[in-house]
PDB file of N, CA and C in Angstrom:
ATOM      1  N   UNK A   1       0.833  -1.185   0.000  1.00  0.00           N
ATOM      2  CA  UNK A   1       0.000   0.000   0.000  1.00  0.00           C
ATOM      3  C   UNK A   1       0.880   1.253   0.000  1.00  0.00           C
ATOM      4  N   UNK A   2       0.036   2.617   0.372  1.00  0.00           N
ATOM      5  CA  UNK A   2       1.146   3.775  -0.115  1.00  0.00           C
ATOM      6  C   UNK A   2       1.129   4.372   1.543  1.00  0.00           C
ATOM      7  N   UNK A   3       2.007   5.326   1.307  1.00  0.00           N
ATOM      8  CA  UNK A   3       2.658   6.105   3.016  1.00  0.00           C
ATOM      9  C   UNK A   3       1.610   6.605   3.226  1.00  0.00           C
ATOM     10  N   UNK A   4       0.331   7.453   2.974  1.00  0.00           N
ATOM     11  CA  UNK A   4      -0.961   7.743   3.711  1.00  0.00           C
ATOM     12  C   UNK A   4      -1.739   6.910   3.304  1.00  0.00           C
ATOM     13  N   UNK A   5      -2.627   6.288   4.161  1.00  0.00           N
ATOM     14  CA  UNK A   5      -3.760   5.079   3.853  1.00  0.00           C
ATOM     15  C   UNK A   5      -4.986   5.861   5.060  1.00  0.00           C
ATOM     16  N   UNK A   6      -5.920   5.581   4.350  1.00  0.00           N
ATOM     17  CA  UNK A   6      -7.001   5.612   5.125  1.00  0.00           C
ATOM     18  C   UNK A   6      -7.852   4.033   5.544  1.00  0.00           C
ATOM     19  N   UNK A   7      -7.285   3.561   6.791  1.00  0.00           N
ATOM     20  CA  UNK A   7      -8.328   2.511   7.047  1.00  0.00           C
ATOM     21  C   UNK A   7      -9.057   2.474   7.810  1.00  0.00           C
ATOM     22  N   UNK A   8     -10.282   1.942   8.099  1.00  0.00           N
ATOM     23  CA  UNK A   8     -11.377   2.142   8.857  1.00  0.00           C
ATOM     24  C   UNK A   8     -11.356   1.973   9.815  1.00  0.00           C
ATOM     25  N   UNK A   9     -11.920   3.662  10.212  1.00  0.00           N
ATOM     26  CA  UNK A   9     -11.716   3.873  11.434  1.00  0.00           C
ATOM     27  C   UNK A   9     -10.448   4.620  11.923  1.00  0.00           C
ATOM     28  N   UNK A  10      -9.799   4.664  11.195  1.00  0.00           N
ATOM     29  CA  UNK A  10      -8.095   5.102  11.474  1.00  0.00           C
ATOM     30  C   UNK A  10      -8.080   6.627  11.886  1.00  0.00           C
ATOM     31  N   UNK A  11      -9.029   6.927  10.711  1.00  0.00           N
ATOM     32  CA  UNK A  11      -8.439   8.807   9.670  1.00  0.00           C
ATOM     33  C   UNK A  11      -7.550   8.829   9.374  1.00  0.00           C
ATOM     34  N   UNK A  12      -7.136   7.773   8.651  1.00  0.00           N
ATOM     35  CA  UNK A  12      -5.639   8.002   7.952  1.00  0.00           C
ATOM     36  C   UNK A  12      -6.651   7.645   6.254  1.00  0.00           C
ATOM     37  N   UNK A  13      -5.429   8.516   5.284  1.00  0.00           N
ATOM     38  CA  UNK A  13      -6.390   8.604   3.687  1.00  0.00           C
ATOM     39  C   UNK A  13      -5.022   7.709   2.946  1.00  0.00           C
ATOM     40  N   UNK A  14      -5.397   6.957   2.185  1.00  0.00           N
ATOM     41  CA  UNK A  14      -4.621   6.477   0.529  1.00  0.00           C
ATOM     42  C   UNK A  14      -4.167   7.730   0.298  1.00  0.00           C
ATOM     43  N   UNK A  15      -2.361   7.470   0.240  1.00  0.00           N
ATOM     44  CA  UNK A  15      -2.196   8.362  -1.272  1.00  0.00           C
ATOM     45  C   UNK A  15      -2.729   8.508  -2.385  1.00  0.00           C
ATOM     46  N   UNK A  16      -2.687   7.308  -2.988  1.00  0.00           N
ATOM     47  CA  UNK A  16      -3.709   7.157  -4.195  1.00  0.00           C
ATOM     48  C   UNK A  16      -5.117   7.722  -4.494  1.00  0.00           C
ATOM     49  N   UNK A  17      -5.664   7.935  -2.947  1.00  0.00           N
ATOM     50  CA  UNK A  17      -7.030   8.669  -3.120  1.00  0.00           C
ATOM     51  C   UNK A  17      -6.960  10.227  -2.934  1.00  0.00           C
ATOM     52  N   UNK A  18      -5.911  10.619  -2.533  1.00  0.00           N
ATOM     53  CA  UNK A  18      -5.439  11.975  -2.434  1.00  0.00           C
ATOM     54  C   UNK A  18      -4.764  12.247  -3.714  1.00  0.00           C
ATOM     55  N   UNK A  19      -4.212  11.289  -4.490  1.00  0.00           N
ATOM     56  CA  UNK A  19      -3.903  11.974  -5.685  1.00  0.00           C
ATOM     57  C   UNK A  19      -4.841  11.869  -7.002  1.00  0.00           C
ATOM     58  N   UNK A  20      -6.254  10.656  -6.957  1.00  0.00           N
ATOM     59  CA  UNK A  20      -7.354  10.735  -7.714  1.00  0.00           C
ATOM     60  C   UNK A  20      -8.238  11.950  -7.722  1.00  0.00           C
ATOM     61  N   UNK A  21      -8.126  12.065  -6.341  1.00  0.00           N
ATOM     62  CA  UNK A  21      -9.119  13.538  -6.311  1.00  0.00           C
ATOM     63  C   UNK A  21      -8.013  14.593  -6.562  1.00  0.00           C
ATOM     64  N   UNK A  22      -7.616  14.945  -6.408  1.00  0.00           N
ATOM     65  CA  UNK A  22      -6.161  16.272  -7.015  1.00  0.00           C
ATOM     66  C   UNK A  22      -6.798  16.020  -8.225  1.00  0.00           C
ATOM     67  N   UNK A  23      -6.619  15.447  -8.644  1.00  0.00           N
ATOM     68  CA  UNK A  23      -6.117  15.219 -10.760  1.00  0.00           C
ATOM     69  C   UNK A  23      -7.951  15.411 -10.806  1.00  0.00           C
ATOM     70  N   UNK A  24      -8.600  14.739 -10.261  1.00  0.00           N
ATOM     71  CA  UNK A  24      -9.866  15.176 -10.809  1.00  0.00           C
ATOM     72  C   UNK A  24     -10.810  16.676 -10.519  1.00  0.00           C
ATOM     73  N   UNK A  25      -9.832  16.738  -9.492  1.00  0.00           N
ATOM     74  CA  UNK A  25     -10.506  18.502  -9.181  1.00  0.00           C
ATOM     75  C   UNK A  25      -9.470  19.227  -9.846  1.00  0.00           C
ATOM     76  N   UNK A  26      -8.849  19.087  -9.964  1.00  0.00           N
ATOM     77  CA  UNK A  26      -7.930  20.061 -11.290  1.00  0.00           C
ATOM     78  C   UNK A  26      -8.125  19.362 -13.053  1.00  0.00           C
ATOM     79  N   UNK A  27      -9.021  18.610 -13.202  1.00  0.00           N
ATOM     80  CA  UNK A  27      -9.563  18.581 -14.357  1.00  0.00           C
ATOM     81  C   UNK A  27      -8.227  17.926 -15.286  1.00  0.00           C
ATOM     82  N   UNK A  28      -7.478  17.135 -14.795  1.00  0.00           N
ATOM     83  CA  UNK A  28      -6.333  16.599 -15.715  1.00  0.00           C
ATOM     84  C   UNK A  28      -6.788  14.619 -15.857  1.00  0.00           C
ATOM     85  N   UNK A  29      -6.030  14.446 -17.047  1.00  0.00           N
ATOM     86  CA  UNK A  29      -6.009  12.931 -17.040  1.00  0.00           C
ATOM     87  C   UNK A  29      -4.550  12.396 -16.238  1.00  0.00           C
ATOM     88  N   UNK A  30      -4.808  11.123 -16.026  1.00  0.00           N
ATOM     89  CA  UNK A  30      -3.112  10.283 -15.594  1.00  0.00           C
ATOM     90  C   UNK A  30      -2.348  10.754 -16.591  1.00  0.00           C
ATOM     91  N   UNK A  31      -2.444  11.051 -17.637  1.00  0.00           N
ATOM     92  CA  UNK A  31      -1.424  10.766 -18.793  1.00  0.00           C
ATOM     93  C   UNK A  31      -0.831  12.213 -18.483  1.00  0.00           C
ATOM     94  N   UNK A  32      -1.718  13.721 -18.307  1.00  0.00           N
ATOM     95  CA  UNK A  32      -1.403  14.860 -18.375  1.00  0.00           C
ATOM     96  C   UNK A  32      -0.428  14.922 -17.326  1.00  0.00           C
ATOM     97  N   UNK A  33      -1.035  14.534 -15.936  1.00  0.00           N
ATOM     98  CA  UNK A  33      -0.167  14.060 -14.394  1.00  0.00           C
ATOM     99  C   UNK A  33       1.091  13.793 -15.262  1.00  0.00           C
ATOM    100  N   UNK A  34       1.347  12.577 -15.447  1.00  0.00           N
ATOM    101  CA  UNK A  34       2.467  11.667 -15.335  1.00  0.00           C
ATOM    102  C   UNK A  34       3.547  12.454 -16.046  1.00  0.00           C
ATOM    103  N   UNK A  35       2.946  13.251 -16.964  1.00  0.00           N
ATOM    104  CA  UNK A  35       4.019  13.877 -18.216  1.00  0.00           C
ATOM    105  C   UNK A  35       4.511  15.270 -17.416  1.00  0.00           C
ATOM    106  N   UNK A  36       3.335  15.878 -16.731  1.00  0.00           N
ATOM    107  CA  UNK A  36       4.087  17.403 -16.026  1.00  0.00           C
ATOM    108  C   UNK A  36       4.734  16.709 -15.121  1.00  0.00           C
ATOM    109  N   UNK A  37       4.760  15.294 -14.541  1.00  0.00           N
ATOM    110  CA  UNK A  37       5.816  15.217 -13.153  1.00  0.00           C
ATOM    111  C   UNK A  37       7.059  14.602 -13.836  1.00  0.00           C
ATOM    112  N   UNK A  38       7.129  14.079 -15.010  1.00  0.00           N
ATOM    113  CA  UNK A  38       8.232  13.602 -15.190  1.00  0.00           C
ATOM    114  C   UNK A  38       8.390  11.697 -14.914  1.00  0.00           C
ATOM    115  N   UNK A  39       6.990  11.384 -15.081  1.00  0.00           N
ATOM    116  CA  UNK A  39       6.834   9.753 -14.593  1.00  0.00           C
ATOM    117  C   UNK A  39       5.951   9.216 -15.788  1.00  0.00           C
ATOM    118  N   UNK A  40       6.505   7.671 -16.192  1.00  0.00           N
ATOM    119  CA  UNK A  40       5.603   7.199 -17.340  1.00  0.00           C
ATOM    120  C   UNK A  40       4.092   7.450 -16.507  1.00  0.00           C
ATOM    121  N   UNK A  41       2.873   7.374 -17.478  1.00  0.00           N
ATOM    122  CA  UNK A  41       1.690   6.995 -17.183  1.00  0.00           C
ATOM    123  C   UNK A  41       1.301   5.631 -16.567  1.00  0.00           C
ATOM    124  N   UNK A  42       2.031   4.789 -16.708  1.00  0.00           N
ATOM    125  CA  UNK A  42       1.739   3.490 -16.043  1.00  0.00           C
ATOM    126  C   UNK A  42       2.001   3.681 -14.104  1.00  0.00           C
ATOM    127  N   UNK A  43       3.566   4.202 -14.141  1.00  0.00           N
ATOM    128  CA  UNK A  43       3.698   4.362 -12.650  1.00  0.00           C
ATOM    129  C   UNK A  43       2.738   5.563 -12.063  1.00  0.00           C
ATOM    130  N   UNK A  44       2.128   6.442 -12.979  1.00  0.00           N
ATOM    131  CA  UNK A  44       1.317   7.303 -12.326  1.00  0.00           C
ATOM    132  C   UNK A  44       0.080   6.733 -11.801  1.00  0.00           C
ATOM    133  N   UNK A  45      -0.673   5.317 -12.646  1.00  0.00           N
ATOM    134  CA  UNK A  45      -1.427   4.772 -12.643  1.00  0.00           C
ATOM    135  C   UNK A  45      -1.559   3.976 -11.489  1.00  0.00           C
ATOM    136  N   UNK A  46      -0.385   3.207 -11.684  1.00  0.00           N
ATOM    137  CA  UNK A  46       0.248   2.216 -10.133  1.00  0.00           C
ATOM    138  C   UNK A  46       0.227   2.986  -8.682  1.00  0.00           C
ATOM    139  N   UNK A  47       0.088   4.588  -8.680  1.00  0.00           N
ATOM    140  CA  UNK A  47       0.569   5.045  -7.821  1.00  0.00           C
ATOM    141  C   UNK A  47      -1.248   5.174  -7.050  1.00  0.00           C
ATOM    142  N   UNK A  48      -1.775   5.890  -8.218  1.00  0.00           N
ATOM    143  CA  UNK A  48      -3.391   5.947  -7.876  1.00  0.00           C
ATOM    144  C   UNK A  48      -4.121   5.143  -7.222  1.00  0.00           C
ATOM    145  N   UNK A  49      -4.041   3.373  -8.196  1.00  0.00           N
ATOM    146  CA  UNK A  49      -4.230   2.523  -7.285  1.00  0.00           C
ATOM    147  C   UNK A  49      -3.740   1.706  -6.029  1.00  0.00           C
ATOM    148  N   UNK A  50      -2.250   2.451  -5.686  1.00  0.00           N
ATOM    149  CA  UNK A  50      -2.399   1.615  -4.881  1.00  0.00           C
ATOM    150  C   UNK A  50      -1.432   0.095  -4.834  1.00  0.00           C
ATOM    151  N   UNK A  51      -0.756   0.171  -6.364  1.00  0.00           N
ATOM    152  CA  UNK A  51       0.071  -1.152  -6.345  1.00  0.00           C
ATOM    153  C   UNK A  51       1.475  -0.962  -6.128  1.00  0.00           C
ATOM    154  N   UNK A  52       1.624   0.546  -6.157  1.00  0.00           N
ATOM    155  CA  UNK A  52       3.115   0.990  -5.896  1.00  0.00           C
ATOM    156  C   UNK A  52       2.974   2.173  -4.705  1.00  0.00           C
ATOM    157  N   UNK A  53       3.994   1.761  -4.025  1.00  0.00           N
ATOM    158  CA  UNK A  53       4.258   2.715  -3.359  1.00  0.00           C
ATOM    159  C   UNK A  53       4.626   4.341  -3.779  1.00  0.00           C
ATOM    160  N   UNK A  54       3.979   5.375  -3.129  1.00  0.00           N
ATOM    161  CA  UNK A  54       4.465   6.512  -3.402  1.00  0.00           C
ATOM    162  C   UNK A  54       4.945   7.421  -2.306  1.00  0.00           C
ATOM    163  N   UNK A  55       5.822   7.904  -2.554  1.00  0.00           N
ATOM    164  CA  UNK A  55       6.514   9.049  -0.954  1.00  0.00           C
ATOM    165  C   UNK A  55       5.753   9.828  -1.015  1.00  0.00           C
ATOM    166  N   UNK A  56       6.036  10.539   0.304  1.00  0.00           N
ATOM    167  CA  UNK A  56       5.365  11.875   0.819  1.00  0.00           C
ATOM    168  C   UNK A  56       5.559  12.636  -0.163  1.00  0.00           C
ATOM    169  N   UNK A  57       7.106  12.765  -0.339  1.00  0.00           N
ATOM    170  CA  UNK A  57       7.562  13.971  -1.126  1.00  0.00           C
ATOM    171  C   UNK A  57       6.615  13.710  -2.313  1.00  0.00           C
ATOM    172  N   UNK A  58       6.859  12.656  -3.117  1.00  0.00           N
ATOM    173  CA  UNK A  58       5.896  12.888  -4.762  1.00  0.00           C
ATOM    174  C   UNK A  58       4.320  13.181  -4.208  1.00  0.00           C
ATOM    175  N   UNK A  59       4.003  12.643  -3.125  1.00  0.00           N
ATOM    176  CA  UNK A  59       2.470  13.078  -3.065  1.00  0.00           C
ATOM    177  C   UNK A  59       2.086  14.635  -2.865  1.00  0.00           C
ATOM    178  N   UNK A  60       3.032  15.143  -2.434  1.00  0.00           N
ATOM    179  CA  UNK A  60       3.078  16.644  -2.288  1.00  0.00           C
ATOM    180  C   UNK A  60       3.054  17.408  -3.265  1.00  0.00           C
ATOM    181  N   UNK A  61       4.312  16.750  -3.909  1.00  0.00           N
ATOM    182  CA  UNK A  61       4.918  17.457  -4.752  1.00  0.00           C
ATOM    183  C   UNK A  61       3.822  17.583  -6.282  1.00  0.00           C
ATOM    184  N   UNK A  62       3.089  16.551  -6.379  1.00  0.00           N
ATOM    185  CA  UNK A  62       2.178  16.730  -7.785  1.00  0.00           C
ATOM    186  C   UNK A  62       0.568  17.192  -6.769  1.00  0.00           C
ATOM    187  N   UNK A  63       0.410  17.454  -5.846  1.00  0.00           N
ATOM    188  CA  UNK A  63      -0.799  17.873  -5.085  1.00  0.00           C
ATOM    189  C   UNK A  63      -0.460  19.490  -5.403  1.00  0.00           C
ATOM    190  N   UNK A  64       0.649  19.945  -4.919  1.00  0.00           N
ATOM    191  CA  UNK A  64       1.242  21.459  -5.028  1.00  0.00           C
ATOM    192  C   UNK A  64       1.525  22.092  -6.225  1.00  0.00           C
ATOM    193  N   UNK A  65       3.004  20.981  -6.850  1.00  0.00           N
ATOM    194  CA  UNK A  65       3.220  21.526  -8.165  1.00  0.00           C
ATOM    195  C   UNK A  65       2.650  21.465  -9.445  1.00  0.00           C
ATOM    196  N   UNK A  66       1.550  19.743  -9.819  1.00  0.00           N
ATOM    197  CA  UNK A  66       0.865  19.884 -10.655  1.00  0.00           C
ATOM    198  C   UNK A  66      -0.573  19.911 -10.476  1.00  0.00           C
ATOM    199  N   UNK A  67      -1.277  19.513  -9.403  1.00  0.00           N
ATOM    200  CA  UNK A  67      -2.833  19.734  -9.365  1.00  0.00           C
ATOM    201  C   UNK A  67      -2.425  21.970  -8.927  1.00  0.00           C
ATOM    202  N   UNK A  68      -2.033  22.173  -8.816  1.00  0.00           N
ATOM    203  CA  UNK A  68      -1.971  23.292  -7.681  1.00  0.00           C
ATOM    204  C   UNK A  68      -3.111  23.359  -6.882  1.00  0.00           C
ATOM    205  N   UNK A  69      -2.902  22.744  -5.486  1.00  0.00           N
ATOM    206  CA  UNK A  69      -3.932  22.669  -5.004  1.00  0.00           C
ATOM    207  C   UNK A  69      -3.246  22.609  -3.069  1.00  0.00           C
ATOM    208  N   UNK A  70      -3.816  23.295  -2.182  1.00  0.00           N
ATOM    209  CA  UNK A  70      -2.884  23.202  -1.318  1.00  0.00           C
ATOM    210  C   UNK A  70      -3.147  21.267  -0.725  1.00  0.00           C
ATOM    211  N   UNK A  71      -2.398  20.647  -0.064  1.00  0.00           N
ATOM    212  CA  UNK A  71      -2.680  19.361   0.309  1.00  0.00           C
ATOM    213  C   UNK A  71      -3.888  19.253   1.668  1.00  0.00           C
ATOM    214  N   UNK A  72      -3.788  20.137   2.297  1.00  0.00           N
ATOM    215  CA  UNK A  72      -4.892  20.244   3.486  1.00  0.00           C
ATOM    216  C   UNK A  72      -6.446  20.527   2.597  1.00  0.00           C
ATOM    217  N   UNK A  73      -6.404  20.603   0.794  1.00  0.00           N
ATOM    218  CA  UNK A  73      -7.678  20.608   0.542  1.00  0.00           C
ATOM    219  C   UNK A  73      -8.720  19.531   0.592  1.00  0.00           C
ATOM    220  N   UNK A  74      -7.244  18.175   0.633  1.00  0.00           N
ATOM    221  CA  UNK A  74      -7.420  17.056  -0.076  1.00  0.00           C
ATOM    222  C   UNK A  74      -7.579  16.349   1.066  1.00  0.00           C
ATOM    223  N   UNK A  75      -7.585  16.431   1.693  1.00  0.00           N
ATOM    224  CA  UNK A  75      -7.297  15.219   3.217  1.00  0.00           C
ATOM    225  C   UNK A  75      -8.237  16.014   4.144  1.00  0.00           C
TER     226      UNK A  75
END
């Protein structure tokens, strides 16, 4: 799973669900994501669901630098 998870009951959130909603409230596809961060579309994909791990730093970093969106919108 990824470094923020939300499990029940916890209040802890998925990266992956913090970075589905980013990309969908900033109106982008995976493919648009993956290309402004500098990552194929597949690992952007992997990251969404959930089959790859993603760091803090990249979860920030495409919440801030490519959704522009502050991260306390998302969580």
């Amino acid at each position: 799973m990824c470094c923020i998870t939300r499990c029940q009951g916890t209040g802890m959130i998925r990266a992956g669900d913090v970075l589905r909603k980013g990309r969908r409230v900033a109106g982008l596809t995976q493919l648009d994501v993956a290309v402004a961060y500098g990552v194929s579309e597949r690992t952007y994909q992997r990251w969404e669901k959930g089959e790859a791990r993603v760091s803090w730093d990249d979860t920030a970093g495409l919440v801030e630098e490519v959704f522009r969106i502050e991260l306390r919108e998302l969580v």
